[in-house]
PDB file of N, CA and C in Angstrom:
ATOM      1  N   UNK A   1       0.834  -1.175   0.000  1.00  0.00           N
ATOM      2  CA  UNK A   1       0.000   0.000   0.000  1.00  0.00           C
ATOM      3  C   UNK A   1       0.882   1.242   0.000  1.00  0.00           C
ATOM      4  N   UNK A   2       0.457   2.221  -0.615  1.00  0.00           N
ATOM      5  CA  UNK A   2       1.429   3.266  -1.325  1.00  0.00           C
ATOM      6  C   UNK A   2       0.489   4.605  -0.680  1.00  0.00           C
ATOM      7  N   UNK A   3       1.380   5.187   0.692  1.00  0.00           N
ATOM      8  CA  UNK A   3       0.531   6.363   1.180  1.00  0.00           C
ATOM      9  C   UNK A   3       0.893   7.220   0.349  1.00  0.00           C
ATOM     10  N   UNK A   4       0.011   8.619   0.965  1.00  0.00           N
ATOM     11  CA  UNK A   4       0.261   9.612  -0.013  1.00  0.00           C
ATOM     12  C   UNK A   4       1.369  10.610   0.630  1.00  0.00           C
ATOM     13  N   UNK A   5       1.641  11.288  -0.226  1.00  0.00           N
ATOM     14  CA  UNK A   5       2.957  12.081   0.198  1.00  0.00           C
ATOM     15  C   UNK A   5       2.449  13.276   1.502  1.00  0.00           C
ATOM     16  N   UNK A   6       0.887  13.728   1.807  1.00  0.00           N
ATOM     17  CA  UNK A   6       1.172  14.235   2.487  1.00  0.00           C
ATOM     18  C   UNK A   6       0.725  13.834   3.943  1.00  0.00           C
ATOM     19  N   UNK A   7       0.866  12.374   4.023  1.00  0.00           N
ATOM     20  CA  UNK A   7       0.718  11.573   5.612  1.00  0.00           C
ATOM     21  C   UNK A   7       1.973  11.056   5.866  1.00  0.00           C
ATOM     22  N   UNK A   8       3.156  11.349   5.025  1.00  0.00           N
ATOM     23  CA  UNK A   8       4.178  11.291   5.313  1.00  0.00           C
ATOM     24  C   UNK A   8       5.171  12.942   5.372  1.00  0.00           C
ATOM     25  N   UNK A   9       4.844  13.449   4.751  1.00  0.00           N
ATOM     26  CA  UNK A   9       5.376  15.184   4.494  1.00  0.00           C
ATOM     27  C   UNK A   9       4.464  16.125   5.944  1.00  0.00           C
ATOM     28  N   UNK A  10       3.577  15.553   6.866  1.00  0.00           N
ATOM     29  CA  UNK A  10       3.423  16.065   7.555  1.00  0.00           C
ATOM     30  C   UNK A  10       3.495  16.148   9.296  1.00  0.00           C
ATOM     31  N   UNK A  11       3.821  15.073   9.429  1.00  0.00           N
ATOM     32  CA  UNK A  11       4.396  14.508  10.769  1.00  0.00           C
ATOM     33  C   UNK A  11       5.689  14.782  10.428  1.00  0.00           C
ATOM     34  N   UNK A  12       6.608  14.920   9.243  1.00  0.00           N
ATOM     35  CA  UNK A  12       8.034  15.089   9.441  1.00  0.00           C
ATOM     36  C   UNK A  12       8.252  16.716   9.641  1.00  0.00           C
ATOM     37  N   UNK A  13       7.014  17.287   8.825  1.00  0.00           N
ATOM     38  CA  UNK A  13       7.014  18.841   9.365  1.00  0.00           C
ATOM     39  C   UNK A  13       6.883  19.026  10.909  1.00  0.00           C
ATOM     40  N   UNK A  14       6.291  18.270  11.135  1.00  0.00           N
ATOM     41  CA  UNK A  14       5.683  18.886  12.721  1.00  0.00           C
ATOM     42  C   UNK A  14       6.952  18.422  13.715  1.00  0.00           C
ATOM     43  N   UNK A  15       7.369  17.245  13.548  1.00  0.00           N
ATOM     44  CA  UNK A  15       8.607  16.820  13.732  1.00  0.00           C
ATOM     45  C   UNK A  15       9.804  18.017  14.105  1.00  0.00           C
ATOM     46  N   UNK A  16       9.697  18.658  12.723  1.00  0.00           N
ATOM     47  CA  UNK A  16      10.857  19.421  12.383  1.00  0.00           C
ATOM     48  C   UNK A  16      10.264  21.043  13.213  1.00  0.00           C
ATOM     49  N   UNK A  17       9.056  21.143  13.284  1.00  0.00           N
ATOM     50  CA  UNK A  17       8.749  22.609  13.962  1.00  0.00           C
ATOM     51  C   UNK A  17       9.181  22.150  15.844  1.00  0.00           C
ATOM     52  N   UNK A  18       8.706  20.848  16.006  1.00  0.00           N
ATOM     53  CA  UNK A  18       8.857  21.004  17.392  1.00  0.00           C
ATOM     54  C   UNK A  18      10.139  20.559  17.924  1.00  0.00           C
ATOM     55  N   UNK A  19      11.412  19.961  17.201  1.00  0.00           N
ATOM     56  CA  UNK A  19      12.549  20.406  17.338  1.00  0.00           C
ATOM     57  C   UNK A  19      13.094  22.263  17.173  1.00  0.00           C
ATOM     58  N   UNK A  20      12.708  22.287  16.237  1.00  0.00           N
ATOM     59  CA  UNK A  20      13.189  23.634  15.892  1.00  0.00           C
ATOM     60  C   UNK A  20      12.386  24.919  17.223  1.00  0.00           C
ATOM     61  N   UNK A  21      11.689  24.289  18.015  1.00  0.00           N
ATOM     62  CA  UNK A  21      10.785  25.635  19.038  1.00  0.00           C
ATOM     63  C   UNK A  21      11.444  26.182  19.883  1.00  0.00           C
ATOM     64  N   UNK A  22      12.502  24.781  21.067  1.00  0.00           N
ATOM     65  CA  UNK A  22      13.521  25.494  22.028  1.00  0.00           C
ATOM     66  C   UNK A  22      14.438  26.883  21.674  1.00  0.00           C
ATOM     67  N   UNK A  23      15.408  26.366  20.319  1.00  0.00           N
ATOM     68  CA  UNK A  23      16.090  27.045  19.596  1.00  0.00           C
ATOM     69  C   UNK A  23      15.490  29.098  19.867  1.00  0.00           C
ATOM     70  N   UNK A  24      14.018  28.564  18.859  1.00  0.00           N
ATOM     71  CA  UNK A  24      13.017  29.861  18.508  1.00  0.00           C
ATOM     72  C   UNK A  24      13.268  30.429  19.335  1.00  0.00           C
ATOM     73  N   UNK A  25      12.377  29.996  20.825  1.00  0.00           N
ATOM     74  CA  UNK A  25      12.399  30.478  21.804  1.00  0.00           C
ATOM     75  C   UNK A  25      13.780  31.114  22.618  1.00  0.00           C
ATOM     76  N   UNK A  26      14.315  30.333  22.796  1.00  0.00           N
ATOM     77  CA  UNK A  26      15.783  31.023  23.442  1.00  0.00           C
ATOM     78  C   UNK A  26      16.160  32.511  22.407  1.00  0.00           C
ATOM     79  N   UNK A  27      15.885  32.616  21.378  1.00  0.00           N
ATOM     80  CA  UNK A  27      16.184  33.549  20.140  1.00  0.00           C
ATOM     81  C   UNK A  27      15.224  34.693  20.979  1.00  0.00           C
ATOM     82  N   UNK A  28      13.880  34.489  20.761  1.00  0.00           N
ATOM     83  CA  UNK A  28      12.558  35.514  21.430  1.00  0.00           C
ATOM     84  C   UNK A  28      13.206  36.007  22.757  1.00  0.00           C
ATOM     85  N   UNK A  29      13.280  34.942  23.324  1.00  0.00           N
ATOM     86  CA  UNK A  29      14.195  35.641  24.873  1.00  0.00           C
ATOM     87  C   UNK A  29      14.707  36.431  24.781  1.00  0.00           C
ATOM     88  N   UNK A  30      16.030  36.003  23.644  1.00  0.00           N
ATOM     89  CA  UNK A  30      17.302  37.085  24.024  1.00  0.00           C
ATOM     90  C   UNK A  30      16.663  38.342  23.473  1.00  0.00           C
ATOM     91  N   UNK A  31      16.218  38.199  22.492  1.00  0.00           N
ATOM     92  CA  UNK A  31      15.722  39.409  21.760  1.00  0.00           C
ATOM     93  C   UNK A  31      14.938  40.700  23.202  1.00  0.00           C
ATOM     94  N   UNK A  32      13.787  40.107  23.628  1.00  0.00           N
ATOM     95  CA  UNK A  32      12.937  40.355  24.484  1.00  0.00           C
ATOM     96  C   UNK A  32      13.738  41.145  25.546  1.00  0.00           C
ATOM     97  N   UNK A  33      14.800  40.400  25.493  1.00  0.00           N
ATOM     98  CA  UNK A  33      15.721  41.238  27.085  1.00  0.00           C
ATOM     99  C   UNK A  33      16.929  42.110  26.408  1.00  0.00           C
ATOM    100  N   UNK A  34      16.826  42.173  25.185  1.00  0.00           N
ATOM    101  CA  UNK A  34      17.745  43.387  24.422  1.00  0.00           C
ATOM    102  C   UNK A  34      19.259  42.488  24.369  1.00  0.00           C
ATOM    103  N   UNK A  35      19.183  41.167  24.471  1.00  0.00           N
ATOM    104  CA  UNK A  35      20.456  40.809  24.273  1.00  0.00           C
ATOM    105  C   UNK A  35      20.372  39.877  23.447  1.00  0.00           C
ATOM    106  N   UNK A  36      21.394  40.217  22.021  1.00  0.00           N
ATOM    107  CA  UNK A  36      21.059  38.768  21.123  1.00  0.00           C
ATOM    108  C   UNK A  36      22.155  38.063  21.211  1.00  0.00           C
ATOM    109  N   UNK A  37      22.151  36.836  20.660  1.00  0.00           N
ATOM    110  CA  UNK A  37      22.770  35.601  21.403  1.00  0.00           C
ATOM    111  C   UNK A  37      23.981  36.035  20.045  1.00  0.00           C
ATOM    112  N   UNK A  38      25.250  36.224  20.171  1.00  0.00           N
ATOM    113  CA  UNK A  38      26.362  36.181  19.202  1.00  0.00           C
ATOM    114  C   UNK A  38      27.085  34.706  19.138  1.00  0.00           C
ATOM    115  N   UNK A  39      27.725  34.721  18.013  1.00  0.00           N
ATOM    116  CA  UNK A  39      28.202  33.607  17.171  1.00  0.00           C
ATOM    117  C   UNK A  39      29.844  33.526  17.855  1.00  0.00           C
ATOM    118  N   UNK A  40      30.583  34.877  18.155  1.00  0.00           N
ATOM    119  CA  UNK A  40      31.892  34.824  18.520  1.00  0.00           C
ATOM    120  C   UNK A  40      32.031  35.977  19.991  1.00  0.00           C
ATOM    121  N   UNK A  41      32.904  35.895  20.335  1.00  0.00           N
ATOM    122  CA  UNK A  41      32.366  36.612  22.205  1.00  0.00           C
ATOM    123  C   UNK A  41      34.137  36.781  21.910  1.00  0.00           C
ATOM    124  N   UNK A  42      34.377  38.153  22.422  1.00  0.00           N
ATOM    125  CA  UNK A  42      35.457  38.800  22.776  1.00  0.00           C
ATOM    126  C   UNK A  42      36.007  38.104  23.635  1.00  0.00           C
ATOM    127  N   UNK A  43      37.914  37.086  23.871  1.00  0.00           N
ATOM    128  CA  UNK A  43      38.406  36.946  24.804  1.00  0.00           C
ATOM    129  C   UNK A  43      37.930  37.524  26.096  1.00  0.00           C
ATOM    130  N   UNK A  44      38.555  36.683  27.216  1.00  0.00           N
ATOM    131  CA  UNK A  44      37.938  37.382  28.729  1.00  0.00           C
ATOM    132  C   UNK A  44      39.705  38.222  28.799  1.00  0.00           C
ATOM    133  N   UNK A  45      39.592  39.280  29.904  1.00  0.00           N
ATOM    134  CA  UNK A  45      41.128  39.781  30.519  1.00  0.00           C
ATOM    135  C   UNK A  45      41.222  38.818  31.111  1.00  0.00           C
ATOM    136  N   UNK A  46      42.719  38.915  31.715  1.00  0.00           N
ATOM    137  CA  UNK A  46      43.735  37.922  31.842  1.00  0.00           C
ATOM    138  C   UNK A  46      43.318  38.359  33.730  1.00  0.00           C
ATOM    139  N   UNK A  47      42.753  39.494  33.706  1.00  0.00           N
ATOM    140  CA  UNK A  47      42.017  39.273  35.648  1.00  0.00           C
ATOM    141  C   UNK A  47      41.060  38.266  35.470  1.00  0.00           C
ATOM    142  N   UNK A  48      40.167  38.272  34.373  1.00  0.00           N
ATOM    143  CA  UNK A  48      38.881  38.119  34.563  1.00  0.00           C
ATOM    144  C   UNK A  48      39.158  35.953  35.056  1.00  0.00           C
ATOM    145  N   UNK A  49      40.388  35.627  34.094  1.00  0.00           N
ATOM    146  CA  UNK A  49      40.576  33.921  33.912  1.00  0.00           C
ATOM    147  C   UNK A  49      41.745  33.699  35.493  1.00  0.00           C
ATOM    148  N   UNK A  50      42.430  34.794  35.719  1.00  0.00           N
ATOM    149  CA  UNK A  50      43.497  34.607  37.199  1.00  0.00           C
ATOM    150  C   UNK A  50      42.667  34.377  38.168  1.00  0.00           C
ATOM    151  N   UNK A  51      41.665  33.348  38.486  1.00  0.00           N
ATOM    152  CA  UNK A  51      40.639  33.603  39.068  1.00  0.00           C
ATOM    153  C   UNK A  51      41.283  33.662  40.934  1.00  0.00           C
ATOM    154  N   UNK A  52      42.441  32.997  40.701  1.00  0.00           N
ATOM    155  CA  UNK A  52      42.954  32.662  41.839  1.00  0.00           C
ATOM    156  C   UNK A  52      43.916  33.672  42.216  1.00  0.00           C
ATOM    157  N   UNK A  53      43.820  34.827  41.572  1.00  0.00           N
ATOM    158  CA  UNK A  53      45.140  36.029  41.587  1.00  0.00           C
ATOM    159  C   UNK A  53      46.334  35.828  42.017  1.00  0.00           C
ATOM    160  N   UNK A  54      47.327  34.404  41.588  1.00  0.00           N
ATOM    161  CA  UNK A  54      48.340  34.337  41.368  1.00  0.00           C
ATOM    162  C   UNK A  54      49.094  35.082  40.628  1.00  0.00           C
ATOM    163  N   UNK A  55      48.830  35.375  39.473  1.00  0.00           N
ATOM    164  CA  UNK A  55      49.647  36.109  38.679  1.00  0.00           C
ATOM    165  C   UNK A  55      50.074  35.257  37.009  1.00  0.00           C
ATOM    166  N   UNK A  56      49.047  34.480  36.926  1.00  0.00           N
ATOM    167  CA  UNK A  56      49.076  32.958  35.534  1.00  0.00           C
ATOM    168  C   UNK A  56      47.785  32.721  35.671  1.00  0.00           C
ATOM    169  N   UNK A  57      47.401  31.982  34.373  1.00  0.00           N
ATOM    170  CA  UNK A  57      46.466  31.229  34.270  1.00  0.00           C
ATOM    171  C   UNK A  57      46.600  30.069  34.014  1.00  0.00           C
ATOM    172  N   UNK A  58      45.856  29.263  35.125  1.00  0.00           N
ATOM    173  CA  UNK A  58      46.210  27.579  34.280  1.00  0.00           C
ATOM    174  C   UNK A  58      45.120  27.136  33.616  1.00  0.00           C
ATOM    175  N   UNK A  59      45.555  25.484  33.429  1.00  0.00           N
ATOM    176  CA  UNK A  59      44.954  24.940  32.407  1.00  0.00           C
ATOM    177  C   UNK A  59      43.532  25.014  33.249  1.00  0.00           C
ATOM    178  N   UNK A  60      43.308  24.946  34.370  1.00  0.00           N
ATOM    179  CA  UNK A  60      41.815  24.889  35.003  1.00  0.00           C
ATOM    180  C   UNK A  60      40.852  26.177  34.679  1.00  0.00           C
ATOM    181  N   UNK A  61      41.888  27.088  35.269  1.00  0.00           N
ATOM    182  CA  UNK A  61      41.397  28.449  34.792  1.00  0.00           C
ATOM    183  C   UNK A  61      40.955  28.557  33.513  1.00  0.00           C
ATOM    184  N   UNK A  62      41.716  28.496  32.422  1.00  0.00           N
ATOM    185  CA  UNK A  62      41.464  28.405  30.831  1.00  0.00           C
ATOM    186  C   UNK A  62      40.196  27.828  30.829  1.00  0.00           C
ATOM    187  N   UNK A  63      40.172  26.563  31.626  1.00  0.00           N
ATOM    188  CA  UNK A  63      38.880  25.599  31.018  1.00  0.00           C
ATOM    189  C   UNK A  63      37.371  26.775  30.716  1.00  0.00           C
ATOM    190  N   UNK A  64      37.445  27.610  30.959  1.00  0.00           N
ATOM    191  CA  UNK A  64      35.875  28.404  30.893  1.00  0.00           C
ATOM    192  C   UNK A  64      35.973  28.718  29.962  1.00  0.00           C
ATOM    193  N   UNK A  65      36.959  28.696  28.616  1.00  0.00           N
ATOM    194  CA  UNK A  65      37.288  29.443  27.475  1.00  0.00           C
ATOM    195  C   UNK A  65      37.598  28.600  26.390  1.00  0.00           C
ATOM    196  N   UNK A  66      36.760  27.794  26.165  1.00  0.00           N
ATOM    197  CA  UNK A  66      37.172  26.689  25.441  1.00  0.00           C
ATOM    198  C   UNK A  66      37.890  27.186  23.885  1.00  0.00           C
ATOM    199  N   UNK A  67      38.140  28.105  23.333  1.00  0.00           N
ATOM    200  CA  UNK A  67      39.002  28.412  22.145  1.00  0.00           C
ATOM    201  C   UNK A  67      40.386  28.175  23.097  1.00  0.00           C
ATOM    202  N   UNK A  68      40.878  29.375  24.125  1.00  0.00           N
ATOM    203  CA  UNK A  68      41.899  28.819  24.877  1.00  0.00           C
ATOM    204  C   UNK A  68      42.188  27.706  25.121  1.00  0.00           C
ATOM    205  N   UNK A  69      41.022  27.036  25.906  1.00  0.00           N
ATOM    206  CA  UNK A  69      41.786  25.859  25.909  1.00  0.00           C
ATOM    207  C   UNK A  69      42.427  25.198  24.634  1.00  0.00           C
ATOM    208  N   UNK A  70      42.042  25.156  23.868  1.00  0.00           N
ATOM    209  CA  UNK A  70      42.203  24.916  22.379  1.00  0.00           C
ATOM    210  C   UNK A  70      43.944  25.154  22.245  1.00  0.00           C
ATOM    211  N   UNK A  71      44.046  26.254  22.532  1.00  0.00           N
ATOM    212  CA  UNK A  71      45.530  26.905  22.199  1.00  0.00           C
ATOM    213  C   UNK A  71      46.505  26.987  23.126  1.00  0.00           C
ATOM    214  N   UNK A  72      46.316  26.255  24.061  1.00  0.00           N
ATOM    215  CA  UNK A  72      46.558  26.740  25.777  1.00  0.00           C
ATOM    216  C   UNK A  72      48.382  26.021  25.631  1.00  0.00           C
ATOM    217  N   UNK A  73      48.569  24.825  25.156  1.00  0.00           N
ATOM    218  CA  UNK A  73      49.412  24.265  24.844  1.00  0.00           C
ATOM    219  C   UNK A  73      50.682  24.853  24.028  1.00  0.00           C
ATOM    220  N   UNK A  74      50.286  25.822  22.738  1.00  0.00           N
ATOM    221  CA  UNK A  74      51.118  26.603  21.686  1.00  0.00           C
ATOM    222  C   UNK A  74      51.315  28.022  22.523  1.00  0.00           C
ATOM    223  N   UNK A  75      50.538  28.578  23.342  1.00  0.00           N
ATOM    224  CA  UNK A  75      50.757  29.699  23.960  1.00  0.00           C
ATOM    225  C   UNK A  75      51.614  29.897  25.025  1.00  0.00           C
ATOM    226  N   UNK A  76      51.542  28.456  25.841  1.00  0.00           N
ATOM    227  CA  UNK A  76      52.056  28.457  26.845  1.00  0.00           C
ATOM    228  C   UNK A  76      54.078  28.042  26.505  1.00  0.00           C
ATOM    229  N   UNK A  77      55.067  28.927  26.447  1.00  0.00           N
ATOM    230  CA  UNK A  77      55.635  29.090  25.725  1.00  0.00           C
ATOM    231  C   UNK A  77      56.828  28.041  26.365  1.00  0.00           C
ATOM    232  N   UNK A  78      57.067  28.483  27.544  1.00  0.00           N
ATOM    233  CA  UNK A  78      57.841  27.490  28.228  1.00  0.00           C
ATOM    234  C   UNK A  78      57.548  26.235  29.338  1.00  0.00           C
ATOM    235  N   UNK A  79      56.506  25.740  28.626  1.00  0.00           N
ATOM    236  CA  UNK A  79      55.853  24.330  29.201  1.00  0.00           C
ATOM    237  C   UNK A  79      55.176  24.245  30.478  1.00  0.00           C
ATOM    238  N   UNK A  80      55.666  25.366  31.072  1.00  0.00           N
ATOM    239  CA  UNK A  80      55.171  25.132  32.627  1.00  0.00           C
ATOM    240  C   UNK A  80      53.717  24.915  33.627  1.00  0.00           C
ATOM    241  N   UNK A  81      52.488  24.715  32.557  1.00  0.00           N
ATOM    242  CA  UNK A  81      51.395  24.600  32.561  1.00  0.00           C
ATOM    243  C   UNK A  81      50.751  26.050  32.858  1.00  0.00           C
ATOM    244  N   UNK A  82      51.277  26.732  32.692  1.00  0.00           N
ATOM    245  CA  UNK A  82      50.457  28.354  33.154  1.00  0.00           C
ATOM    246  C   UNK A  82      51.052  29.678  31.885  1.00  0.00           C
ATOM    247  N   UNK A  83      49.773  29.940  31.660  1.00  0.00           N
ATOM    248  CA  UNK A  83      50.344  31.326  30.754  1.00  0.00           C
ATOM    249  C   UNK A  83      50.350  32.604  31.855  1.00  0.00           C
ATOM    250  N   UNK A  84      51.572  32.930  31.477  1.00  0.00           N
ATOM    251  CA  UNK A  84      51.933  34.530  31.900  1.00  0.00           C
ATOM    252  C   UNK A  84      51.293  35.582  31.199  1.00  0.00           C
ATOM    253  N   UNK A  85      51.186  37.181  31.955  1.00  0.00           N
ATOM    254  CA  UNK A  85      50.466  37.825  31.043  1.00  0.00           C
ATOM    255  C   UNK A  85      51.248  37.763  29.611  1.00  0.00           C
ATOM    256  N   UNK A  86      52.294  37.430  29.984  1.00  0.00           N
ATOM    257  CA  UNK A  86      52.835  38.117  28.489  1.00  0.00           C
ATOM    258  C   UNK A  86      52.658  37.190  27.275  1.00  0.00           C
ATOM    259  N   UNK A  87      52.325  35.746  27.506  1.00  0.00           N
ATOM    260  CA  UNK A  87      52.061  34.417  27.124  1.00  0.00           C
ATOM    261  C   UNK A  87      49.996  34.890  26.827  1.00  0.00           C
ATOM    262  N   UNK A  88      49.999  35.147  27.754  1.00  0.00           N
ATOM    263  CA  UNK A  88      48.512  35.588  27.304  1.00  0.00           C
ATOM    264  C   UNK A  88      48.132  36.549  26.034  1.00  0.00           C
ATOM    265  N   UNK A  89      48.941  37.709  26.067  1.00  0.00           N
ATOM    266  CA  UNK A  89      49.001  38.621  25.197  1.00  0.00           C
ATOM    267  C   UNK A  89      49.226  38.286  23.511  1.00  0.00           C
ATOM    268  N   UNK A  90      49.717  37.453  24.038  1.00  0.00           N
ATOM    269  CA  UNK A  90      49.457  36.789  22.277  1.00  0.00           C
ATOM    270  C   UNK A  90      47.819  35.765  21.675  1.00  0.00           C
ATOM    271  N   UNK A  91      47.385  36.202  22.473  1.00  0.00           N
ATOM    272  CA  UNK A  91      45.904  35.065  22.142  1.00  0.00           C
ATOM    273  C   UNK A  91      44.941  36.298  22.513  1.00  0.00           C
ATOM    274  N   UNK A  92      45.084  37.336  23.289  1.00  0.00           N
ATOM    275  CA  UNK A  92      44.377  38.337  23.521  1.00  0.00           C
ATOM    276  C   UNK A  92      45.195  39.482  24.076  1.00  0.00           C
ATOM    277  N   UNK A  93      45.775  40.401  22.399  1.00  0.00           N
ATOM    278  CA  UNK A  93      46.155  41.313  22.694  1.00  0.00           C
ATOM    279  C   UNK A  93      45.147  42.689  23.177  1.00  0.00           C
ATOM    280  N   UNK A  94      45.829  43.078  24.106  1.00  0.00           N
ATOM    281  CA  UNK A  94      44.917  44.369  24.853  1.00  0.00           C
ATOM    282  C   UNK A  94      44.374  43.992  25.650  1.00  0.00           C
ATOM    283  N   UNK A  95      43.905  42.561  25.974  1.00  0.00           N
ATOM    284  CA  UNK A  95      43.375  41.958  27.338  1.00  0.00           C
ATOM    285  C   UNK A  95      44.883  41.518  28.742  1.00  0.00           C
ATOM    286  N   UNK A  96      45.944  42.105  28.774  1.00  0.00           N
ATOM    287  CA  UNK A  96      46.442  41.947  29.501  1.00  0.00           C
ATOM    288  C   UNK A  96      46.637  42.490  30.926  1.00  0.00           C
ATOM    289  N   UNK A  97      46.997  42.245  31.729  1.00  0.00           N
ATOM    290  CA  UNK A  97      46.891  42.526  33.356  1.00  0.00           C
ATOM    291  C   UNK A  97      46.579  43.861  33.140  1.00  0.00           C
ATOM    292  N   UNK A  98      45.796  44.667  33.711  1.00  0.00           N
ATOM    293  CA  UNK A  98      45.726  46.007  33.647  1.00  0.00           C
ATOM    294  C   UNK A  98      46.423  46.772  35.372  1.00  0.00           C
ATOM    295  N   UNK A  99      46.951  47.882  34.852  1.00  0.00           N
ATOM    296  CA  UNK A  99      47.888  48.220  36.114  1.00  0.00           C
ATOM    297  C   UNK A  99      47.340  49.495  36.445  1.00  0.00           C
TER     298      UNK A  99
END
């Protein structure tokens, strides 16, 4: 038996609207509260990740920044598991220790 195309073309719509609603919604939100949701977000300062105000960031610290973490390895110049500001300054220039 050979249904017709639209008892199959319409449960996959509805399918596809009520996946697609969370998404919508979170969109209406941001909108609603004047903040829209961006695709790329400005590095944090190098206070904002020292959460522990040592004076480095480690690999724990990084973890909230997942592009960093990403790079945390090539930045970190002399192995020691922690970027310095000045080690920082190359992944986010102008975000360094402010004095």
């Amino acid at each position: 038996m050979k249904l017709p195309i639209s008892l199959i073309a319409i449960p996959a719509l509805s399918m596809a609207a009520l996946l697609a609603s969370p998404a919508l919604r979170a969109q209406e939100a941001a909108s609603a509260a004047g903040t829209e949701p961006t695709t790329t977000t400005a590095p944090r300062s190098f206070e904002e990740l020292d959460t522990n105000l040592d004076g480095a960031i480690s690999k724990d610290e990084a973890a909230v920044d997942p592009a960093l973490t990403q790079v945390f390895g090539t930045l970190d110049e002399d192995a020691d598991g922690r970027l310095t500001p000045e080690e920082y300054a190359a992944y986010a220039p102008g975000n360094g220790p402010q004095n």
